[in-house]
N, C-alpha and C. Protein backbone atom coordinates (compact mmCIF):
# COMPACT_ATOMS: atom_id res chain seq x y z
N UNK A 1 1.06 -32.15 18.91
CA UNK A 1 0.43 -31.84 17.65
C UNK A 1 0.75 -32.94 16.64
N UNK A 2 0.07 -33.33 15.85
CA UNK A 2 -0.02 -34.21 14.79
C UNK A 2 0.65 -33.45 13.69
N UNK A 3 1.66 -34.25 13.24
CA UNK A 3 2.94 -33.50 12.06
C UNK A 3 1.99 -33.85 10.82
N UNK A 4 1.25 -34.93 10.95
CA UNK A 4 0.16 -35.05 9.40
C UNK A 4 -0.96 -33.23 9.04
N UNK A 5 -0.74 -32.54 10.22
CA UNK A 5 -1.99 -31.25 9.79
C UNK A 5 -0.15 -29.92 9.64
N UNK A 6 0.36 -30.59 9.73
CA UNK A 6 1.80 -29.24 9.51
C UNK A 6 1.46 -29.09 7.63
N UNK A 7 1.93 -27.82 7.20
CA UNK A 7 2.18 -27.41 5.35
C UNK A 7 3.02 -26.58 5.35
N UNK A 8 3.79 -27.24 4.19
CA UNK A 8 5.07 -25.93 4.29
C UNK A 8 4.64 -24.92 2.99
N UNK A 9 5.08 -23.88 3.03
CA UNK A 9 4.89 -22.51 2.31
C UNK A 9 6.13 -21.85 2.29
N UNK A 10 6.35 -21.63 1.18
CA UNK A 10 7.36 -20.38 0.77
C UNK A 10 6.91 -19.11 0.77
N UNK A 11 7.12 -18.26 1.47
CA UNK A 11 6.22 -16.80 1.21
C UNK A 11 7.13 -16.11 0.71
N UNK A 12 7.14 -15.22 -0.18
CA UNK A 12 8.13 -14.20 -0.72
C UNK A 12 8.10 -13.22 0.60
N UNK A 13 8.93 -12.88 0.31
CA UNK A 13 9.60 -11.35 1.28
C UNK A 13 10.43 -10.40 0.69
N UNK A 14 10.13 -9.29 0.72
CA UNK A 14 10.98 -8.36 -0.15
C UNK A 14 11.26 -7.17 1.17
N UNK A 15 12.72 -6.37 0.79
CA UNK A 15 12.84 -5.64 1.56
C UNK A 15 14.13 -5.90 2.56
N UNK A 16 14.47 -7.14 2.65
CA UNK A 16 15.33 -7.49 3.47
C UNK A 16 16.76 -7.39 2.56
N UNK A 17 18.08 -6.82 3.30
CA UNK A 17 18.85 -6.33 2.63
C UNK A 17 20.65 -7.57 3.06
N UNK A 18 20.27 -7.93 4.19
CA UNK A 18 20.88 -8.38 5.47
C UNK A 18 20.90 -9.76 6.09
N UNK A 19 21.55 -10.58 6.90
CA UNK A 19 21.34 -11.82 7.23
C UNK A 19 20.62 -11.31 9.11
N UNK A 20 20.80 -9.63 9.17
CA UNK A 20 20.10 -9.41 10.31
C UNK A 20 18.50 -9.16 10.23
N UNK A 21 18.35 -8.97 8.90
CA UNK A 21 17.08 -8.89 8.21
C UNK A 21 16.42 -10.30 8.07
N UNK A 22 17.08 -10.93 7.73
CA UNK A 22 16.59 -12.18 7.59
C UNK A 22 16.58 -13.13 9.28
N UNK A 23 17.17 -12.68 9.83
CA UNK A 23 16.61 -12.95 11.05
C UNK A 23 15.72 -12.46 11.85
N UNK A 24 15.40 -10.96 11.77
CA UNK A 24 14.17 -10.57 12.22
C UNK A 24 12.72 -11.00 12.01
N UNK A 25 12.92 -11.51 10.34
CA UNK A 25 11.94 -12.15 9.54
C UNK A 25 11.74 -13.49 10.38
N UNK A 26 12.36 -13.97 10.75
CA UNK A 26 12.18 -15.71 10.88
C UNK A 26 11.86 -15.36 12.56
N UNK A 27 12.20 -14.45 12.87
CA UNK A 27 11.89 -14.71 14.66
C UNK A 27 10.34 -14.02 14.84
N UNK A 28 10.19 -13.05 14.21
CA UNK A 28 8.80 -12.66 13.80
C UNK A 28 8.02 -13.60 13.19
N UNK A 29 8.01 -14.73 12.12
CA UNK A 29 7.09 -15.25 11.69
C UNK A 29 7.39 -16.61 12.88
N UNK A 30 8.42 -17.02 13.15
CA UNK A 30 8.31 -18.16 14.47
C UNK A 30 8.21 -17.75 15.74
N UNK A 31 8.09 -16.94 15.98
CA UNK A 31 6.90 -16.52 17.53
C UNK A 31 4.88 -16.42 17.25
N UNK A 32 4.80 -16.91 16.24
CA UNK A 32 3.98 -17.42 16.09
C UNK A 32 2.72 -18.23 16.20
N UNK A 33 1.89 -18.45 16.59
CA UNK A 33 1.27 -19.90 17.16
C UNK A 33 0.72 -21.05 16.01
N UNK A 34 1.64 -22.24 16.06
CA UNK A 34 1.31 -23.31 15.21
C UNK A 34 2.66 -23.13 14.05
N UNK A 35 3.37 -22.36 14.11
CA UNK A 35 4.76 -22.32 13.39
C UNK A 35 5.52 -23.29 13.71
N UNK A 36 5.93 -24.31 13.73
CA UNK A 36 7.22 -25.31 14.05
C UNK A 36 8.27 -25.02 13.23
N UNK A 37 8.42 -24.68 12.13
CA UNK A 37 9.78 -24.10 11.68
C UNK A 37 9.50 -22.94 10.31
N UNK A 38 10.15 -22.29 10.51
CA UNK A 38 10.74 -21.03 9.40
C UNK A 38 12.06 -20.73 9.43
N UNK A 39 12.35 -20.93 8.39
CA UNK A 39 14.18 -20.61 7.75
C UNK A 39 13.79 -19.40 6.36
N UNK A 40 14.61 -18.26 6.14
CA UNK A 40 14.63 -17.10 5.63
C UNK A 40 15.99 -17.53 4.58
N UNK A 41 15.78 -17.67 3.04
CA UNK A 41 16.36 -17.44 1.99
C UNK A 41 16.54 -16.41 2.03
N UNK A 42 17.47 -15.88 2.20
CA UNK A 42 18.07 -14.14 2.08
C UNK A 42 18.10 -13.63 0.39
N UNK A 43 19.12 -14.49 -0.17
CA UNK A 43 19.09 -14.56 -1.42
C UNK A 43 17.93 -15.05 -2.30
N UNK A 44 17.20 -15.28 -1.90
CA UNK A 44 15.73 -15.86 -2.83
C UNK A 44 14.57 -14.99 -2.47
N UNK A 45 15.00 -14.01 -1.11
CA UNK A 45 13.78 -13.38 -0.67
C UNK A 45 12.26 -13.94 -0.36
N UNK A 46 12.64 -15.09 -0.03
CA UNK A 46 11.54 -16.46 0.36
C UNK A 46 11.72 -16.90 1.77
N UNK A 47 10.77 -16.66 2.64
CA UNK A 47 10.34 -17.46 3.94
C UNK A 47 9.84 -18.50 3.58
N UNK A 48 10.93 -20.35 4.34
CA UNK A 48 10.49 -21.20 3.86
C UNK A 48 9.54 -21.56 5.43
N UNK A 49 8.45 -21.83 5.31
CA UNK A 49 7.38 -21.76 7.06
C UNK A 49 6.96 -23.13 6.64
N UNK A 50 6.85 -24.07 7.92
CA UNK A 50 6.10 -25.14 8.12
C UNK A 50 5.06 -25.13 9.62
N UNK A 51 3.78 -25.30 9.03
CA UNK A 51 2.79 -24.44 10.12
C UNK A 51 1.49 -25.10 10.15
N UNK A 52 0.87 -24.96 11.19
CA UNK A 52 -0.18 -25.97 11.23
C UNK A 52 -1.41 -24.69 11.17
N UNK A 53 -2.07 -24.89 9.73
CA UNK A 53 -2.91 -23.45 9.07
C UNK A 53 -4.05 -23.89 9.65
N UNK A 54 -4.19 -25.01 10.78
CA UNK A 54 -5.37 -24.55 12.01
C UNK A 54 -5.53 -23.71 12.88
N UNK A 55 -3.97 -23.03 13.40
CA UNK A 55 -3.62 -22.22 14.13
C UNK A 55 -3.05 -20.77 13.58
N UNK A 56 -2.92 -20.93 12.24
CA UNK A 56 -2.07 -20.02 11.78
C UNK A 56 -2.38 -19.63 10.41
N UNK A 57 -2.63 -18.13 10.03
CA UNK A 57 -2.94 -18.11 8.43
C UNK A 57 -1.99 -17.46 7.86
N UNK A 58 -2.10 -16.75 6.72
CA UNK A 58 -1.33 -15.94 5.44
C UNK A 58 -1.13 -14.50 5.98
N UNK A 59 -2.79 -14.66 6.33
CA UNK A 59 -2.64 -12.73 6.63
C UNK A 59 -1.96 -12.65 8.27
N UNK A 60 -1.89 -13.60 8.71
CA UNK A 60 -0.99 -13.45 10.18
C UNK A 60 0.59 -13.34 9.79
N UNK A 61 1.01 -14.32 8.78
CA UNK A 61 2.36 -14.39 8.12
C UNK A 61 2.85 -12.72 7.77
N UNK A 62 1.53 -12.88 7.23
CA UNK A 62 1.86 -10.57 6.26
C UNK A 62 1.56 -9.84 7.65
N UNK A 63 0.67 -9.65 8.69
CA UNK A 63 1.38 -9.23 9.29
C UNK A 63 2.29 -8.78 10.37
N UNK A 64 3.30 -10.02 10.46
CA UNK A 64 4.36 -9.96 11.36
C UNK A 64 5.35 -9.96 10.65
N UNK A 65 5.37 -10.11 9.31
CA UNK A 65 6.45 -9.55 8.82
C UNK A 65 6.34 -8.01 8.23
N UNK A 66 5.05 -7.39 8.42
CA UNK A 66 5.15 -5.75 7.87
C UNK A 66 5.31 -4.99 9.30
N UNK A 67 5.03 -5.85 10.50
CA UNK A 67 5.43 -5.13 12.10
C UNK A 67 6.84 -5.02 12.16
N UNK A 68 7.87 -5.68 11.01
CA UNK A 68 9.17 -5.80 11.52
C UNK A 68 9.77 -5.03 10.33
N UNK A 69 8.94 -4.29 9.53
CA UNK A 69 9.37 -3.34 8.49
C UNK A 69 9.81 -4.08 6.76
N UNK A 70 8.88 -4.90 7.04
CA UNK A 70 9.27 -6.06 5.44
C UNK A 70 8.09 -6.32 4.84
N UNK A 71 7.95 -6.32 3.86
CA UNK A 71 6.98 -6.67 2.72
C UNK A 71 6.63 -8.24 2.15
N UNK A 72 5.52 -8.56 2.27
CA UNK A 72 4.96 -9.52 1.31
C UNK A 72 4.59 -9.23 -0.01
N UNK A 73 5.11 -8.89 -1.47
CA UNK A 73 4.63 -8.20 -2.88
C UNK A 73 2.98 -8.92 -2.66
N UNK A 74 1.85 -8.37 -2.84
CA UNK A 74 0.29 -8.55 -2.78
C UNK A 74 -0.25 -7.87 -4.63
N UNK A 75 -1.02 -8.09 -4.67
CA UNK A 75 -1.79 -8.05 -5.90
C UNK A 75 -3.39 -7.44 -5.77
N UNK A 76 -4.13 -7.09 -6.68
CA UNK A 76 -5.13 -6.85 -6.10
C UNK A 76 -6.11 -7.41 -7.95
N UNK A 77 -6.94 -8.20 -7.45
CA UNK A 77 -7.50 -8.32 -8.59
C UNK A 77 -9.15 -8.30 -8.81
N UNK A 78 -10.19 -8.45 -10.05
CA UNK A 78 -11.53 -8.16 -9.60
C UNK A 78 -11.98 -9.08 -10.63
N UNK A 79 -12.82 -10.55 -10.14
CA UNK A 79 -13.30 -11.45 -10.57
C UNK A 79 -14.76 -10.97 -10.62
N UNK A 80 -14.85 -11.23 -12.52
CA UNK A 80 -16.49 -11.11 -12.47
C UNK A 80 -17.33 -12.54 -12.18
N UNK A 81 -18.23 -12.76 -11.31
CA UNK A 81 -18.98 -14.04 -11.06
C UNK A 81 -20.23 -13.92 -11.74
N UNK A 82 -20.56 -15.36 -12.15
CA UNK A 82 -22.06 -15.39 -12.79
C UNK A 82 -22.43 -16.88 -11.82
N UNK A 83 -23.82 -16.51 -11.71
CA UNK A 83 -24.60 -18.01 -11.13
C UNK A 83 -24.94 -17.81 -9.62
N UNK A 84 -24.44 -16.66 -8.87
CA UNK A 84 -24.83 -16.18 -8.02
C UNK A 84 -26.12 -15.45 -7.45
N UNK A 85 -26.80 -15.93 -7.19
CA UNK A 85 -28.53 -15.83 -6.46
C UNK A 85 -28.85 -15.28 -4.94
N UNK A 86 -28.12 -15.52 -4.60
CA UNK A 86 -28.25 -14.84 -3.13
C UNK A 86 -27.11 -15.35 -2.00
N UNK A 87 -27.44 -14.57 -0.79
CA UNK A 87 -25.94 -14.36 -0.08
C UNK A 87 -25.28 -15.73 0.48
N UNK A 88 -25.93 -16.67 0.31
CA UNK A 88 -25.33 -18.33 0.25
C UNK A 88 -24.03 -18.57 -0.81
N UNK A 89 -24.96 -17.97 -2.10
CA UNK A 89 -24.05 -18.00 -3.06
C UNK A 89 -22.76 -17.50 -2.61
N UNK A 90 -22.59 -16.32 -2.40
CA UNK A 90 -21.42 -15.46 -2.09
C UNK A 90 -20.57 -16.08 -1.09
N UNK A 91 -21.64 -16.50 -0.06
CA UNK A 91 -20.75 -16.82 0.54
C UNK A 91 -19.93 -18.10 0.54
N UNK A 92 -20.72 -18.63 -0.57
CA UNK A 92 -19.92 -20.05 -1.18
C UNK A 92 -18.65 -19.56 -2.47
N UNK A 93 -18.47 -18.47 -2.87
CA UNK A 93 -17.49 -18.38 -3.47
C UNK A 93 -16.35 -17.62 -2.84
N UNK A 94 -16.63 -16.43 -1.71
CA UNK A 94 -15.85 -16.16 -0.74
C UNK A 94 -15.10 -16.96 -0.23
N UNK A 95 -15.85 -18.21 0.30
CA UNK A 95 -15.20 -19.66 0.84
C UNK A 95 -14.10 -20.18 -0.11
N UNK A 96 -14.52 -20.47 -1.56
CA UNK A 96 -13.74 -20.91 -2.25
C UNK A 96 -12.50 -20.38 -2.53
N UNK A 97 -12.68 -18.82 -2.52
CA UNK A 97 -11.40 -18.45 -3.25
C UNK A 97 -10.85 -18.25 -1.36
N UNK A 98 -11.14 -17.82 -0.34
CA UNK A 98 -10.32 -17.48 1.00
C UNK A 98 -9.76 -19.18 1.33
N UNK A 99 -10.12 -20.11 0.90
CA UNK A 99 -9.21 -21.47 1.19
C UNK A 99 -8.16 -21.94 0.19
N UNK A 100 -8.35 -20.78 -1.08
CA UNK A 100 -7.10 -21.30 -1.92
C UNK A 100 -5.40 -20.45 -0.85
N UNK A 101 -4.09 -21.48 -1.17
CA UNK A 101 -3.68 -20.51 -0.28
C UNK A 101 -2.36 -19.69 -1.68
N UNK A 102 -2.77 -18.30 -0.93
CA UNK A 102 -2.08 -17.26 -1.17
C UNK A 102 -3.42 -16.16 -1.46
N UNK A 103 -4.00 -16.33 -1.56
CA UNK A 103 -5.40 -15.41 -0.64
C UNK A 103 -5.34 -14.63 0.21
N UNK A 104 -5.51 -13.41 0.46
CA UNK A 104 -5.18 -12.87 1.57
C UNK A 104 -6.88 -12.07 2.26
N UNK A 105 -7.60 -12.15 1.03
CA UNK A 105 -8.71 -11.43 1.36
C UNK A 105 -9.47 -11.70 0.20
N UNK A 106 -10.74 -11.98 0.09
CA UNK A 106 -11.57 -11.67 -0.98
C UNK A 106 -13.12 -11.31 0.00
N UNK A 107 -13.66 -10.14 -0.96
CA UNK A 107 -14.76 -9.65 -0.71
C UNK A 107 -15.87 -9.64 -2.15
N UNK A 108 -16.79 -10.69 -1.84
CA UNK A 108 -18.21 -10.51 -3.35
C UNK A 108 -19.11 -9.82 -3.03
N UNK A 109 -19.16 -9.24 -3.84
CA UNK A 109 -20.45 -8.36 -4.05
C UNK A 109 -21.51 -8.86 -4.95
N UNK A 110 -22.25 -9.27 -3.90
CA UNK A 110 -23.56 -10.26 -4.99
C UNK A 110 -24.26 -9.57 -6.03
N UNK A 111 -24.84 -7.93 -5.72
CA UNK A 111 -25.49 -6.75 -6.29
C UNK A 111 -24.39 -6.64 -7.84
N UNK A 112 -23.16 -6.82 -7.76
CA UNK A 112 -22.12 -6.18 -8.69
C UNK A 112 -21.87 -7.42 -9.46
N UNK A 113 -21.76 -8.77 -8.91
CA UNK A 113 -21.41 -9.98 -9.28
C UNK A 113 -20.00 -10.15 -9.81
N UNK A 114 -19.44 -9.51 -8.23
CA UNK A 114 -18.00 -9.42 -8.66
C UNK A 114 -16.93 -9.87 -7.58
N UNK A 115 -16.03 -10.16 -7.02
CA UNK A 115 -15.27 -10.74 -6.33
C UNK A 115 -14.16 -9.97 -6.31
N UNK A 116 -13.94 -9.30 -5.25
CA UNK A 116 -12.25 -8.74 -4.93
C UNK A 116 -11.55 -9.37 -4.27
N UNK A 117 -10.30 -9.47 -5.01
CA UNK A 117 -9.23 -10.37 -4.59
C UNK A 117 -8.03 -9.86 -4.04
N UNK A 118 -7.76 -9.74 -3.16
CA UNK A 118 -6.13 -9.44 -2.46
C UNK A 118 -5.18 -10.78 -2.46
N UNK A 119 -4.27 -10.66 -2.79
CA UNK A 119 -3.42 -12.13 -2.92
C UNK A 119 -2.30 -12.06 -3.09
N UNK A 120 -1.09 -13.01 -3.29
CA UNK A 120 0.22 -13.03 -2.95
C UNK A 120 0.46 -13.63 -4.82
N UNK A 121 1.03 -13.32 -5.59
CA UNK A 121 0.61 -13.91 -6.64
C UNK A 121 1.72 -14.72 -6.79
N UNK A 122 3.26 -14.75 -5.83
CA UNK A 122 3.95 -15.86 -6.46
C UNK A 122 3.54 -16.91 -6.06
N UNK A 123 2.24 -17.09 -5.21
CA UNK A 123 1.09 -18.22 -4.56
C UNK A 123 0.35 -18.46 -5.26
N UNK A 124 -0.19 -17.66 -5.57
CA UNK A 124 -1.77 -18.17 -6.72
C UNK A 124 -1.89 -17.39 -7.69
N UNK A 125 -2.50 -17.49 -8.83
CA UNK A 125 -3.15 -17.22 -9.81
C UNK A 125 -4.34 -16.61 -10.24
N UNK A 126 -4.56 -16.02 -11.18
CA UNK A 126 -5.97 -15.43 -11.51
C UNK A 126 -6.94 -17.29 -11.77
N UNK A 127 -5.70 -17.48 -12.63
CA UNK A 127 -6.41 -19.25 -13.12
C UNK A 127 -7.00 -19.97 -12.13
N UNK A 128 -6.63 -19.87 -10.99
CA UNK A 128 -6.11 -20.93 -9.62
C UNK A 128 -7.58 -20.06 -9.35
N UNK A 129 -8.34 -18.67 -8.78
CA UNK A 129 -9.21 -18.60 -8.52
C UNK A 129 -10.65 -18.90 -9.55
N UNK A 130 -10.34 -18.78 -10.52
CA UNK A 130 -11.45 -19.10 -11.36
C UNK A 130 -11.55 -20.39 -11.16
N UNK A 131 -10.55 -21.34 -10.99
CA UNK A 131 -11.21 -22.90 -11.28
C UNK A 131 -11.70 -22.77 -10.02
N UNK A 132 -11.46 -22.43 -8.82
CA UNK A 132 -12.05 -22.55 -7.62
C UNK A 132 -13.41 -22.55 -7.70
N UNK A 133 -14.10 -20.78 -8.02
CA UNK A 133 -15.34 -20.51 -7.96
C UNK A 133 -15.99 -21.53 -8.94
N UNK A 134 -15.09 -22.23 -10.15
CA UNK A 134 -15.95 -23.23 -10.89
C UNK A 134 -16.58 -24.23 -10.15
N UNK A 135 -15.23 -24.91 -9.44
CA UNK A 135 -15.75 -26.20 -8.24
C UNK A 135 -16.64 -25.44 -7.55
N UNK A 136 -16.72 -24.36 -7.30
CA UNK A 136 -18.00 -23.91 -6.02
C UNK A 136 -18.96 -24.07 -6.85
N UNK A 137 -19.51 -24.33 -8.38
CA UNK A 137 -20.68 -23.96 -9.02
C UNK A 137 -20.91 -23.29 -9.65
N UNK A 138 -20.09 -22.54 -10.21
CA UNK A 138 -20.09 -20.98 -10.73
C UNK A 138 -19.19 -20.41 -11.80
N UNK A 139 -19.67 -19.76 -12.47
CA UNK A 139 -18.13 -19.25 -13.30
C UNK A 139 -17.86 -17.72 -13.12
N UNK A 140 -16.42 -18.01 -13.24
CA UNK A 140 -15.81 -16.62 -13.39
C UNK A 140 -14.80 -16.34 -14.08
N UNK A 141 -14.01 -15.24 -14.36
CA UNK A 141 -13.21 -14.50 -14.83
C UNK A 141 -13.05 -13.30 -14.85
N UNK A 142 -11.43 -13.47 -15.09
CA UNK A 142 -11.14 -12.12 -14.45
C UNK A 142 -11.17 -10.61 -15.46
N UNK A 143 -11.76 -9.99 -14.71
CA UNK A 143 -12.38 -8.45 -15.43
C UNK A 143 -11.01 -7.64 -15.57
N UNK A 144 -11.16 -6.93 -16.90
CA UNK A 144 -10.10 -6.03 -17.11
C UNK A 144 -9.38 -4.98 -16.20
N UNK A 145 -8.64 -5.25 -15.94
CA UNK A 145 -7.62 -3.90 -15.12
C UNK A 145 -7.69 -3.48 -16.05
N UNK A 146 -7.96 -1.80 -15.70
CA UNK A 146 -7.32 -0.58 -16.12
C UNK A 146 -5.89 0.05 -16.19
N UNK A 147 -5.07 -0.11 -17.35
CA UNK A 147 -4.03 0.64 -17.27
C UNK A 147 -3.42 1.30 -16.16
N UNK A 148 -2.92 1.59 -15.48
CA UNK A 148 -2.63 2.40 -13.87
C UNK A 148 -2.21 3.64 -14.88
N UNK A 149 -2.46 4.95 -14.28
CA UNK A 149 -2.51 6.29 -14.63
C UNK A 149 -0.76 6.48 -14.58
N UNK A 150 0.26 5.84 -14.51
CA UNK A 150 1.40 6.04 -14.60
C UNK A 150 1.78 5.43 -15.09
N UNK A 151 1.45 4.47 -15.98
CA UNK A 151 1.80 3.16 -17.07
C UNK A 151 1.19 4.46 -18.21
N UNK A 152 0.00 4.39 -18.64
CA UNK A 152 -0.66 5.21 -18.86
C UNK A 152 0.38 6.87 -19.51
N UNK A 153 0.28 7.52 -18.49
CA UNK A 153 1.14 8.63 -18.90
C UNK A 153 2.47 8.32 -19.22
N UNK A 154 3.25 7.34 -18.59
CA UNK A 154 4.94 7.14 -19.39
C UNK A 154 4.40 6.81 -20.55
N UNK A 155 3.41 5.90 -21.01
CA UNK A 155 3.55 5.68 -22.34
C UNK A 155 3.13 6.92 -23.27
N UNK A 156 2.48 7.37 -22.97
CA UNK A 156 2.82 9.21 -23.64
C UNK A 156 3.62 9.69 -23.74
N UNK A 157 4.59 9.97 -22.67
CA UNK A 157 5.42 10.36 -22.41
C UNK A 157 6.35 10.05 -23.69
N UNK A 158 6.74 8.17 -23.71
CA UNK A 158 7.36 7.91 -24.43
C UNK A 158 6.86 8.02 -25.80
N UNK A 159 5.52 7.99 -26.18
CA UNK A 159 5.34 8.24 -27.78
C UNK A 159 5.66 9.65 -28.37
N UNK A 160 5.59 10.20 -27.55
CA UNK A 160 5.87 12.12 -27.99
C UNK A 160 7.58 12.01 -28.05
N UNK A 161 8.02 11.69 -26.76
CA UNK A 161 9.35 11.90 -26.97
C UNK A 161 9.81 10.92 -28.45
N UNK A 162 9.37 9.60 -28.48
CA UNK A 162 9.93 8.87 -29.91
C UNK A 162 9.53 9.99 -31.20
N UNK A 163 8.39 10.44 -31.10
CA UNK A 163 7.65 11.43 -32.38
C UNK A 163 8.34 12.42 -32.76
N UNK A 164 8.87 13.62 -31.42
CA UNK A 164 10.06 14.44 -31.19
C UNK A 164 11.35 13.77 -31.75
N UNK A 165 12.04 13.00 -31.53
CA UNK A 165 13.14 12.35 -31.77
C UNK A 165 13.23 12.07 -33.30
N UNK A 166 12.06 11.55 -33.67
CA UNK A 166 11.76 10.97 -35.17
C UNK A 166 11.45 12.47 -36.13
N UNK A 167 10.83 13.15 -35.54
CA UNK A 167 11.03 14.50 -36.56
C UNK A 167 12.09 15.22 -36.61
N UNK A 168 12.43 15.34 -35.08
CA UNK A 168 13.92 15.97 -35.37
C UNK A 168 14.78 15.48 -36.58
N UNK A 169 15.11 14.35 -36.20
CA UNK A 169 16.09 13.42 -37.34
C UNK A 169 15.56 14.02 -38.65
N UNK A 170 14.45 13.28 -39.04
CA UNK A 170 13.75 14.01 -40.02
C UNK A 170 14.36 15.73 -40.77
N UNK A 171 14.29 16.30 -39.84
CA UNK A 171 14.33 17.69 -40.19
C UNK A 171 16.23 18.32 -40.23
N UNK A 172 16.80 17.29 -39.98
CA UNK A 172 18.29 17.19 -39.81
C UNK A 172 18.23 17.10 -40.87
N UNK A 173 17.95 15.19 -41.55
CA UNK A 173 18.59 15.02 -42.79
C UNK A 173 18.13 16.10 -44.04
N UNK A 174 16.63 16.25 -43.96
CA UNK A 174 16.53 17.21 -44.57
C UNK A 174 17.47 18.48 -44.89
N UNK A 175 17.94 18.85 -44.16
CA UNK A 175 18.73 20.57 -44.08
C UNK A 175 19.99 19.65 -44.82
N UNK A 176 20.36 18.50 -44.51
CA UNK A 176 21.50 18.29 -44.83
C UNK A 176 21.39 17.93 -46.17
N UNK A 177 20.72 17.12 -46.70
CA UNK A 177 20.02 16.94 -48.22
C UNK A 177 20.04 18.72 -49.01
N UNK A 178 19.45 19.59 -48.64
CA UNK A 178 19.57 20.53 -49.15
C UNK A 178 21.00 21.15 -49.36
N UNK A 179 21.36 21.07 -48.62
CA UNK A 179 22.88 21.59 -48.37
C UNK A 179 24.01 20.73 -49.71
N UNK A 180 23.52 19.56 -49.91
CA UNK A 180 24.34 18.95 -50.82
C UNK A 180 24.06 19.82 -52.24
C-alpha cells in the first residue's frame, strides 16, 4: 500500500474507564481493513487511527467501537438548502457534506430542501458543512433546533423554584419588618 493515501484521525471515544478499555478499543478499530495503526488516549478519550479511507470509513470506526460497548459522542443536525432543482442536485450536496470527514450520514430531501446531518462534532462543524454545500453550488444554513423537552422543562422547573424562593424571602422579611 502506498503510505501517500494513509490519514490520521483522532476520533473521540467516550465510555472507556480502563487501560483494558482502551485496549479493546484499539484491537477493535485495528482488526480493521486499511487500519495500519491506532493507539487509544485513555486520558483524552481519543482514538489516534492512521487508515487508508479507501478501505475504511467513520461509520466503520463507530461501529466497532459500539460492538465492544463504547461510544463515539454524534450530533444530529438539519441544514436548510436553497438552489436545489432536482435529484442531481441532492445528490451533489449529499456528496459534499458525506466527504467532509466527521460525517457519519447525511440524508436531503429535495421536496423539504433540507439536509440531515449525523456527525461527530469534535470533527466537524455546522460551519464546515455549509461552506461545503457552498463549494457544491448552493447555499445553506443551519435551521433552528428546538429546545429538547428536558432543557425545556428544567428551565421551568428552575424559574418557579427561583419565583418560590424569591417570594418566600419576600414574605419572611416582611413578617419580620412588621414584628419590629
Amino acid at each position: 500500500m502506498n503510505s501517500k493515501s494513509f490519514t490520521d484521525l483522532s476520533l473521540p471515544v467516550h465510555g472507556m474507564n480502563c487501560t483494558g478499555c482502551a485496549a479493546h478499543v484499539e484491537k477493535a478499530i485495528g482488526q480493521l481493513p486499511g487500519v495500519s495503526r491506532v493507539k487509544v488516549d485513555l486520558k483524552a478519550e481519543v482514538a489516534n487511527i492512521t487508515y487508508d479511507p479507501h478501505q475504511v470509513d467513520l461509520l466503520e470506526f463507530q461501529h466497532a467501537i459500539s460492538q465492544v460497548g463504547y461510544k463515539v459522542p454524534t450530533a444530529e443536525i438539519t441544514l436548510t438548502v436553497k438552489g436545489m432543482s432536482c435529484l442531481s442536485c441532492s445528490s451533489h450536496v449529499g456528496g459534499a457534506l458525506g466527504d467532509l470527514t466527521g460525517v457519519l450520514q447525511a440524508n436531503v430531501n429535495l421536496d423539504k430542501g433540507t439536509a440531515q446531518v449525523t456527525y461527530v462534532p469534535e470533527l466537524v462543524s455546522s460551519l464546515h458543512m455549509e461552506e461545503a454545500v457552498r463549494e457544491a453550488g448552493y447555499q445553506a444554513s443551519a435551521a433552528e433546533q428546538p429546545a429538547l423537552p428536558s432543557q425545556h422543562n428544567a428551565n421551568q422547573v428552575a424559574e418557579k423554584t427561583e419565583t418560590a424562593h424569591s417570594e418566600k424571602f419576600t414574605w419572611r422579611f416582611k413578617s419580620l419588618l412588621k414584628r419590629s
